[in-house]
C-alpha atoms as a PDB file:
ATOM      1  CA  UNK A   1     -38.616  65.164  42.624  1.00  0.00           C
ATOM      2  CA  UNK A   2     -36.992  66.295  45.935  1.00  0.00           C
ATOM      3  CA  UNK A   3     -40.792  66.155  48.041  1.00  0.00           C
ATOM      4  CA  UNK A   4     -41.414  62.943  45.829  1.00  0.00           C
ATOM      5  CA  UNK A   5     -38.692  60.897  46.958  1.00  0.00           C
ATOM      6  CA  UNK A   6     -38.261  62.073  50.423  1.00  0.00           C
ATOM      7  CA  UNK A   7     -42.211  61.133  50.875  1.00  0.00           C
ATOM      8  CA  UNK A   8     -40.996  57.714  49.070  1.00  0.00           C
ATOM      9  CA  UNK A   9     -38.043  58.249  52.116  1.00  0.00           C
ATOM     10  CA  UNK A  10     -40.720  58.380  54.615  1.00  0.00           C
ATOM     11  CA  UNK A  11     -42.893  56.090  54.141  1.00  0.00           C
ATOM     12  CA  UNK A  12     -40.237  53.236  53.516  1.00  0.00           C
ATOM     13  CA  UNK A  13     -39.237  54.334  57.633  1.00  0.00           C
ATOM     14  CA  UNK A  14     -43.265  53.677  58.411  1.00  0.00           C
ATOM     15  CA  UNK A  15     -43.537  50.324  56.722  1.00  0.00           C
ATOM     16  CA  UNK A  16     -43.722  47.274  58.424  1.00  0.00           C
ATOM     17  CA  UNK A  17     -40.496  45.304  56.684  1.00  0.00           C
ATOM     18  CA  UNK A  18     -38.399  48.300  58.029  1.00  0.00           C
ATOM     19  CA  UNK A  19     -39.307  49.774  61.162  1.00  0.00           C
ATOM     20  CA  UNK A  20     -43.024  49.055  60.891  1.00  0.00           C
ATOM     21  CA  UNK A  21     -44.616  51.073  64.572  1.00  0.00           C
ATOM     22  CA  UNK A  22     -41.821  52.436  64.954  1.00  0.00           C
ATOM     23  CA  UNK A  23     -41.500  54.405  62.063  1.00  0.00           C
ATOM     24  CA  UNK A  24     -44.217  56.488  63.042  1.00  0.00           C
ATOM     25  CA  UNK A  25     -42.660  59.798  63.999  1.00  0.00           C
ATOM     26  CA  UNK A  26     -40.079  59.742  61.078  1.00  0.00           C
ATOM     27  CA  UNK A  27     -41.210  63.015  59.179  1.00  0.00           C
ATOM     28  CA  UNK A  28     -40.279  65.594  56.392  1.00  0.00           C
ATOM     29  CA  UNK A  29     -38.779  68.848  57.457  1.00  0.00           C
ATOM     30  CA  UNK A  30     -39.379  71.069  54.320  1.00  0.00           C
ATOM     31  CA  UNK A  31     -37.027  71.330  51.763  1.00  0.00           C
ATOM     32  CA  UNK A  32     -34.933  68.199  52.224  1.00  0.00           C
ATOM     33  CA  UNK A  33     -34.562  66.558  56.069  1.00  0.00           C
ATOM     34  CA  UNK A  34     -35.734  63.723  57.375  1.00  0.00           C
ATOM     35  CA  UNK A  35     -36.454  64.029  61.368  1.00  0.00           C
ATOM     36  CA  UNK A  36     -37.620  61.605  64.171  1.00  0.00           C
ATOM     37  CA  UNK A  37     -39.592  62.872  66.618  1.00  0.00           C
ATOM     38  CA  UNK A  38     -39.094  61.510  69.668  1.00  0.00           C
ATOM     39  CA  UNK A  39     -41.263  62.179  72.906  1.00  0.00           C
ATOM     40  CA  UNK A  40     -38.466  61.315  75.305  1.00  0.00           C
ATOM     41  CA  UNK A  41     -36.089  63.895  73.810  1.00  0.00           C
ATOM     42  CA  UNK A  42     -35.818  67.570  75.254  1.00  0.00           C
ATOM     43  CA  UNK A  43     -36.481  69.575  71.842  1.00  0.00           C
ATOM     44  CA  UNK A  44     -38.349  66.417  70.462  1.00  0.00           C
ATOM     45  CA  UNK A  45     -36.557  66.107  67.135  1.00  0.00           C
ATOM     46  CA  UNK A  46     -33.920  64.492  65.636  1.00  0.00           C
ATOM     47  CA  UNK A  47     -32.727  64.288  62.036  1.00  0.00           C
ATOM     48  CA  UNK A  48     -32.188  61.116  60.932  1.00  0.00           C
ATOM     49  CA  UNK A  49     -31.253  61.869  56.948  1.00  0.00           C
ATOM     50  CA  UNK A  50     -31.338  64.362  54.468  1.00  0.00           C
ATOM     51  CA  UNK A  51     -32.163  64.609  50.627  1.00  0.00           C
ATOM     52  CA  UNK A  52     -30.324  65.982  47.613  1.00  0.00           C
ATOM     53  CA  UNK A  53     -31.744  66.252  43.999  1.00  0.00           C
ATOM     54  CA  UNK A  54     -30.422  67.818  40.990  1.00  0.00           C
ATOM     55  CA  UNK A  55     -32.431  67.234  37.852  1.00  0.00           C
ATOM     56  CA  UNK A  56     -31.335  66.958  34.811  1.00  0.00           C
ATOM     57  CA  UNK A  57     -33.155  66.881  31.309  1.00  0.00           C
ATOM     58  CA  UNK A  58     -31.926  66.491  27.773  1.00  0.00           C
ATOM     59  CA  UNK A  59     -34.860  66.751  25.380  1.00  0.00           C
ATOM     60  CA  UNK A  60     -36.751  63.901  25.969  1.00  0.00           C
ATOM     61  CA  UNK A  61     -34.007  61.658  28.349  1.00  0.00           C
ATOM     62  CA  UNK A  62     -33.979  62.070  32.131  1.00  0.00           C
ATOM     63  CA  UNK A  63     -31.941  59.209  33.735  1.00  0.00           C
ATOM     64  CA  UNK A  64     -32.570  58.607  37.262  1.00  0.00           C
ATOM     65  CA  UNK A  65     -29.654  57.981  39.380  1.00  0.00           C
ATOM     66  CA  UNK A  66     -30.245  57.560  42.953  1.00  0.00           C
ATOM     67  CA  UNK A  67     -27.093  57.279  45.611  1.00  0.00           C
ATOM     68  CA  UNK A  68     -28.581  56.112  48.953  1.00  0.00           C
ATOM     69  CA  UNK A  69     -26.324  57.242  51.465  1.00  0.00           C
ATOM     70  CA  UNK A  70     -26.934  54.197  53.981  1.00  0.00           C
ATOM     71  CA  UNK A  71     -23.141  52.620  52.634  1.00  0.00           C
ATOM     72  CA  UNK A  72     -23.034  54.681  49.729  1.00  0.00           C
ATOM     73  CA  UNK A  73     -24.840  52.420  47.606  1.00  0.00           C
ATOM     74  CA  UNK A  74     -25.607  53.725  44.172  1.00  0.00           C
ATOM     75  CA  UNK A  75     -28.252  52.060  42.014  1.00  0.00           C
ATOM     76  CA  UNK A  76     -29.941  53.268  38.706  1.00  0.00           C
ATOM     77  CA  UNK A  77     -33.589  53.419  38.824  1.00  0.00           C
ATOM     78  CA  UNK A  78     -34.271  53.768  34.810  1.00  0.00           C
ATOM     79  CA  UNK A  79     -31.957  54.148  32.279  1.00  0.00           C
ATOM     80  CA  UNK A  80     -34.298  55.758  29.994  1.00  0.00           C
ATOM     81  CA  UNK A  81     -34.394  59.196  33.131  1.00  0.00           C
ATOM     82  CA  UNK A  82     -31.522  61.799  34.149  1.00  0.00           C
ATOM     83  CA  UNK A  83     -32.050  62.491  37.547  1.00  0.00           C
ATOM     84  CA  UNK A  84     -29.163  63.165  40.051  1.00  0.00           C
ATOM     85  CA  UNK A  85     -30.603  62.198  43.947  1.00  0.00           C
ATOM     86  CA  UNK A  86     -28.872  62.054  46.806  1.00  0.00           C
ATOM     87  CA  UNK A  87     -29.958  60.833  50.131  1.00  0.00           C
ATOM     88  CA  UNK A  88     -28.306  59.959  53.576  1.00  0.00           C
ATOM     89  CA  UNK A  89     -30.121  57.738  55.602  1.00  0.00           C
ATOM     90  CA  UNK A  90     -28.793  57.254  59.192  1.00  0.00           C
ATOM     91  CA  UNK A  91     -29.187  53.502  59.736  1.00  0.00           C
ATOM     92  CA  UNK A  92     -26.907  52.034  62.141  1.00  0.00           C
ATOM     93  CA  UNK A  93     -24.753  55.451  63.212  1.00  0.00           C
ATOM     94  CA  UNK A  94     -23.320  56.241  66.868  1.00  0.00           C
ATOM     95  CA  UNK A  95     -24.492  58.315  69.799  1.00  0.00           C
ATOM     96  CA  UNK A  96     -24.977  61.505  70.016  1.00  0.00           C
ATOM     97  CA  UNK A  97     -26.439  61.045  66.491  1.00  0.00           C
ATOM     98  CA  UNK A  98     -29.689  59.337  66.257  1.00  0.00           C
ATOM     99  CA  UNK A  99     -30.144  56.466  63.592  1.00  0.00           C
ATOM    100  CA  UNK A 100     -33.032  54.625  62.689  1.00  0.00           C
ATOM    101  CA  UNK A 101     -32.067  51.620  64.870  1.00  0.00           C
ATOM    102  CA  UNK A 102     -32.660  53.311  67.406  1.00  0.00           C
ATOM    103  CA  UNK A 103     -35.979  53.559  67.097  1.00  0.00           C
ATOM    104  CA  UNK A 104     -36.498  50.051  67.379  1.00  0.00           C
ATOM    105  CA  UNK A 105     -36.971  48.207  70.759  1.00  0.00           C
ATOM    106  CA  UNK A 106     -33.674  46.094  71.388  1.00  0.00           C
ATOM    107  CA  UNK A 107     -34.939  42.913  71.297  1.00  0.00           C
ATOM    108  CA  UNK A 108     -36.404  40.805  68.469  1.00  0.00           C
ATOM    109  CA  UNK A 109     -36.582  43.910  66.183  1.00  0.00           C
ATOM    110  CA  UNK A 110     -33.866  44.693  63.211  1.00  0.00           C
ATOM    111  CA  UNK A 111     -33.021  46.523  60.546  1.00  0.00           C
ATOM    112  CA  UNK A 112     -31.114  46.186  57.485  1.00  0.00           C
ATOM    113  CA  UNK A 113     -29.739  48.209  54.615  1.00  0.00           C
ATOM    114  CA  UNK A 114     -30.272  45.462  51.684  1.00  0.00           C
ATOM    115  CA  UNK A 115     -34.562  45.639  53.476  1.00  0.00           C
ATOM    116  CA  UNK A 116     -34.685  49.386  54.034  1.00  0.00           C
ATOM    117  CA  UNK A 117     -32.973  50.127  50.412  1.00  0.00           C
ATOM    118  CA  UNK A 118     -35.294  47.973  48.604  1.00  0.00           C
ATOM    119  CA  UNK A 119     -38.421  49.191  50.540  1.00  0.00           C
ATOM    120  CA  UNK A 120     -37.158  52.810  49.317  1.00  0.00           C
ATOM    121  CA  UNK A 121     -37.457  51.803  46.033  1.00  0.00           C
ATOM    122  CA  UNK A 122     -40.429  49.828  45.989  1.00  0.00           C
ATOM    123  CA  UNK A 123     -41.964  53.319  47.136  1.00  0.00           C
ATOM    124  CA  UNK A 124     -40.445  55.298  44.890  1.00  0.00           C
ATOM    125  CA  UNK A 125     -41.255  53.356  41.930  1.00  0.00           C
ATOM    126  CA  UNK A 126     -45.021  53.512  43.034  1.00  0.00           C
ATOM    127  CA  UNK A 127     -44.852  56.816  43.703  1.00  0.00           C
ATOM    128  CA  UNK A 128     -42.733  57.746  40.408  1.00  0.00           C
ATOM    129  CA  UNK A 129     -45.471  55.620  38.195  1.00  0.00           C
ATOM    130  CA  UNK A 130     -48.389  57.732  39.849  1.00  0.00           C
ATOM    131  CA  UNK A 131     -46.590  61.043  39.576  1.00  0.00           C
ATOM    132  CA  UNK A 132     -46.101  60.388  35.890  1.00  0.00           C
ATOM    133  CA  UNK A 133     -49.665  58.861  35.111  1.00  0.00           C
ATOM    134  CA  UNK A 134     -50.945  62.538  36.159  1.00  0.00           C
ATOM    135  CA  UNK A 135     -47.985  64.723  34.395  1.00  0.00           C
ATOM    136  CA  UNK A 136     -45.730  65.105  36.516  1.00  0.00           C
ATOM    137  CA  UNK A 137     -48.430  66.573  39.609  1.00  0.00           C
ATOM    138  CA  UNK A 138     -47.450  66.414  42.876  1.00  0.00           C
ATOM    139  CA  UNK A 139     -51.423  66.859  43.555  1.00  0.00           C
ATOM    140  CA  UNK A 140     -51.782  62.605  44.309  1.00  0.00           C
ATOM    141  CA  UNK A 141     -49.918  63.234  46.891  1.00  0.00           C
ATOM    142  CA  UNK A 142     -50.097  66.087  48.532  1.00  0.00           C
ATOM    143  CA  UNK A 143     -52.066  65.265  51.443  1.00  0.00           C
ATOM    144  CA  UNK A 144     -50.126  62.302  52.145  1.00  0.00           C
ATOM    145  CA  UNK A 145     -47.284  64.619  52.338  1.00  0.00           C
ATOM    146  CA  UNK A 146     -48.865  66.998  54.878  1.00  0.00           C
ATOM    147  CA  UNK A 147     -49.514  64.598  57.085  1.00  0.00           C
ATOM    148  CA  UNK A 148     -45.822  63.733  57.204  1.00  0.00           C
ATOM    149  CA  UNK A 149     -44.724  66.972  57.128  1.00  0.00           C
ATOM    150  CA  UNK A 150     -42.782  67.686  60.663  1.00  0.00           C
ATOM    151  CA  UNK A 151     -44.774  70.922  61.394  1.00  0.00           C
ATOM    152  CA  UNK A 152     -47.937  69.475  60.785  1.00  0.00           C
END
Protein backbone atom coordinates (compact mmCIF):
# COMPACT_ATOMS: atom_id res chain seq x y z
CA UNK A 1 0.00 0.00 0.00
CA UNK A 2 2.92 2.33 0.97
CA UNK A 3 4.66 2.08 -3.00
CA UNK A 4 0.90 2.15 -4.20
CA UNK A 5 -0.08 5.35 -2.90
CA UNK A 6 3.10 7.20 -3.00
CA UNK A 7 3.15 6.23 -6.97
CA UNK A 8 -0.68 7.55 -6.73
CA UNK A 9 1.49 10.65 -4.75
CA UNK A 10 3.58 11.03 -7.73
CA UNK A 11 1.84 11.03 -10.41
CA UNK A 12 -0.92 13.48 -9.00
CA UNK A 13 2.59 16.08 -8.81
CA UNK A 14 3.07 15.12 -12.83
CA UNK A 15 -0.47 15.80 -13.91
CA UNK A 16 -1.47 18.62 -15.72
CA UNK A 17 -4.42 20.07 -13.17
CA UNK A 18 -1.56 20.21 -10.52
CA UNK A 19 1.74 21.06 -11.60
CA UNK A 20 1.43 19.57 -15.08
CA UNK A 21 5.58 20.16 -16.70
CA UNK A 22 6.53 20.92 -13.81
CA UNK A 23 5.92 17.98 -11.98
CA UNK A 24 8.38 16.19 -13.84
CA UNK A 25 11.25 15.64 -11.44
CA UNK A 26 8.93 14.89 -8.40
CA UNK A 27 10.10 11.20 -7.61
CA UNK A 28 9.94 8.27 -5.03
CA UNK A 29 12.86 7.80 -2.74
CA UNK A 30 12.36 4.13 -1.56
CA UNK A 31 10.55 3.34 1.31
CA UNK A 32 8.39 6.42 1.82
CA UNK A 33 9.82 10.13 0.46
CA UNK A 34 8.80 12.10 -2.02
CA UNK A 35 11.84 14.29 -3.62
CA UNK A 36 12.14 17.04 -6.35
CA UNK A 37 14.94 17.05 -8.26
CA UNK A 38 16.00 20.12 -9.17
CA UNK A 39 18.94 20.91 -11.70
CA UNK A 40 19.67 24.32 -10.22
CA UNK A 41 20.25 22.92 -6.72
CA UNK A 42 23.86 21.90 -5.45
CA UNK A 43 23.02 18.13 -4.34
CA UNK A 44 20.00 18.16 -6.83
CA UNK A 45 17.30 16.93 -4.47
CA UNK A 46 14.84 18.07 -2.37
CA UNK A 47 12.09 16.31 -0.42
CA UNK A 48 9.00 17.64 -0.87
CA UNK A 49 6.70 14.95 1.33
CA UNK A 50 6.80 11.80 2.89
CA UNK A 51 4.42 8.69 3.30
CA UNK A 52 3.15 6.72 6.27
CA UNK A 53 1.01 3.47 6.10
CA UNK A 54 -0.07 1.15 8.69
CA UNK A 55 -2.44 -1.56 7.55
CA UNK A 56 -4.84 -2.94 9.23
CA UNK A 57 -7.11 -6.10 8.55
CA UNK A 58 -9.95 -7.69 10.44
CA UNK A 59 -11.10 -10.81 8.60
CA UNK A 60 -12.55 -9.64 5.67
CA UNK A 61 -12.81 -5.47 6.57
CA UNK A 62 -9.92 -3.15 5.73
CA UNK A 63 -11.09 0.52 5.99
CA UNK A 64 -9.03 2.96 4.24
CA UNK A 65 -8.33 6.09 5.99
CA UNK A 66 -6.12 8.47 4.34
CA UNK A 67 -4.82 11.88 6.29
CA UNK A 68 -3.21 14.12 3.62
CA UNK A 69 -0.91 16.20 5.36
CA UNK A 70 -1.30 19.37 2.96
CA UNK A 71 -3.76 21.12 6.06
CA UNK A 72 -4.29 18.02 7.74
CA UNK A 73 -7.18 17.07 5.85
CA UNK A 74 -8.52 13.64 6.61
CA UNK A 75 -10.93 11.93 4.22
CA UNK A 76 -12.15 8.22 4.10
CA UNK A 77 -11.58 6.53 0.91
CA UNK A 78 -14.02 3.31 1.53
CA UNK A 79 -15.72 2.45 4.40
CA UNK A 80 -15.89 -1.09 3.59
CA UNK A 81 -11.26 -1.01 3.98
CA UNK A 82 -8.98 -0.50 7.25
CA UNK A 83 -6.10 1.15 6.13
CA UNK A 84 -4.19 3.78 8.25
CA UNK A 85 -2.06 6.30 5.55
CA UNK A 86 -0.38 9.11 6.25
CA UNK A 87 1.14 11.55 3.91
CA UNK A 88 2.70 15.14 4.10
CA UNK A 89 2.69 16.95 1.09
CA UNK A 90 4.67 20.26 1.10
CA UNK A 91 2.38 22.61 -0.85
CA UNK A 92 2.74 26.13 -0.06
CA UNK A 93 5.71 25.88 2.87
CA UNK A 94 8.64 28.55 3.44
CA UNK A 95 12.27 28.78 2.42
CA UNK A 96 14.76 26.87 3.17
CA UNK A 97 12.16 24.08 2.66
CA UNK A 98 11.11 23.41 -0.80
CA UNK A 99 7.27 23.06 -1.59
CA UNK A 100 5.62 22.18 -4.61
CA UNK A 101 4.86 25.83 -5.51
CA UNK A 102 7.88 26.29 -6.07
CA UNK A 103 8.19 24.41 -8.81
CA UNK A 104 5.92 26.38 -10.70
CA UNK A 105 6.97 29.51 -12.75
CA UNK A 106 5.53 32.67 -10.84
CA UNK A 107 3.32 33.86 -13.16
CA UNK A 108 0.01 32.50 -14.50
CA UNK A 109 0.69 29.08 -12.83
CA UNK A 110 -1.07 27.88 -9.33
CA UNK A 111 -1.67 25.42 -7.15
CA UNK A 112 -4.22 24.43 -4.77
CA UNK A 113 -4.88 21.96 -2.00
CA UNK A 114 -8.81 21.32 -2.74
CA UNK A 115 -7.01 20.45 -6.94
CA UNK A 116 -3.92 18.61 -5.75
CA UNK A 117 -6.05 16.53 -2.97
CA UNK A 118 -8.60 15.48 -5.36
CA UNK A 119 -6.07 14.64 -8.16
CA UNK A 120 -4.44 12.31 -5.32
CA UNK A 121 -7.39 10.54 -5.08
CA UNK A 122 -8.53 10.28 -8.45
CA UNK A 123 -5.07 8.33 -8.76
CA UNK A 124 -5.35 6.38 -6.05
CA UNK A 125 -8.69 5.13 -6.71
CA UNK A 126 -7.43 4.05 -10.27
CA UNK A 127 -4.61 2.67 -9.02
CA UNK A 128 -6.42 0.89 -5.90
CA UNK A 129 -9.19 -0.64 -8.54
CA UNK A 130 -6.23 -2.09 -10.74
CA UNK A 131 -4.22 -3.35 -7.80
CA UNK A 132 -7.28 -5.24 -6.62
CA UNK A 133 -8.54 -6.52 -10.14
CA UNK A 134 -5.04 -8.53 -10.13
CA UNK A 135 -4.99 -9.61 -6.19
CA UNK A 136 -3.49 -7.36 -4.63
CA UNK A 137 -0.03 -7.37 -7.28
CA UNK A 138 2.00 -4.63 -7.37
CA UNK A 139 3.20 -6.26 -10.88
CA UNK A 140 0.70 -3.46 -13.05
CA UNK A 141 2.73 -1.22 -11.86
CA UNK A 142 5.92 -1.84 -11.36
CA UNK A 143 7.54 -0.32 -14.20
CA UNK A 144 5.69 2.76 -13.83
CA UNK A 145 7.19 2.87 -10.48
CA UNK A 146 10.81 2.48 -11.64
CA UNK A 147 10.67 5.05 -13.74
CA UNK A 148 9.74 7.33 -10.86
CA UNK A 149 11.90 5.92 -8.62
CA UNK A 150 14.64 8.78 -7.59
CA UNK A 151 17.68 6.49 -8.29
CA UNK A 152 16.55 5.46 -11.47
Amino acid sequence: MQYLFGLAVTEACRDDAVLGVWGKDVRLKWPNDLYAVLADETDGRKKVGGILVNTNFRGDIVDIVIGMCLSFVAIALFASYNLDSGCGLNLFTSPPLLSLSHLLPSEGCSITMERTLAIIMAKFEGMWSTFTAHHGSFDPFMDLYLSRWLHS
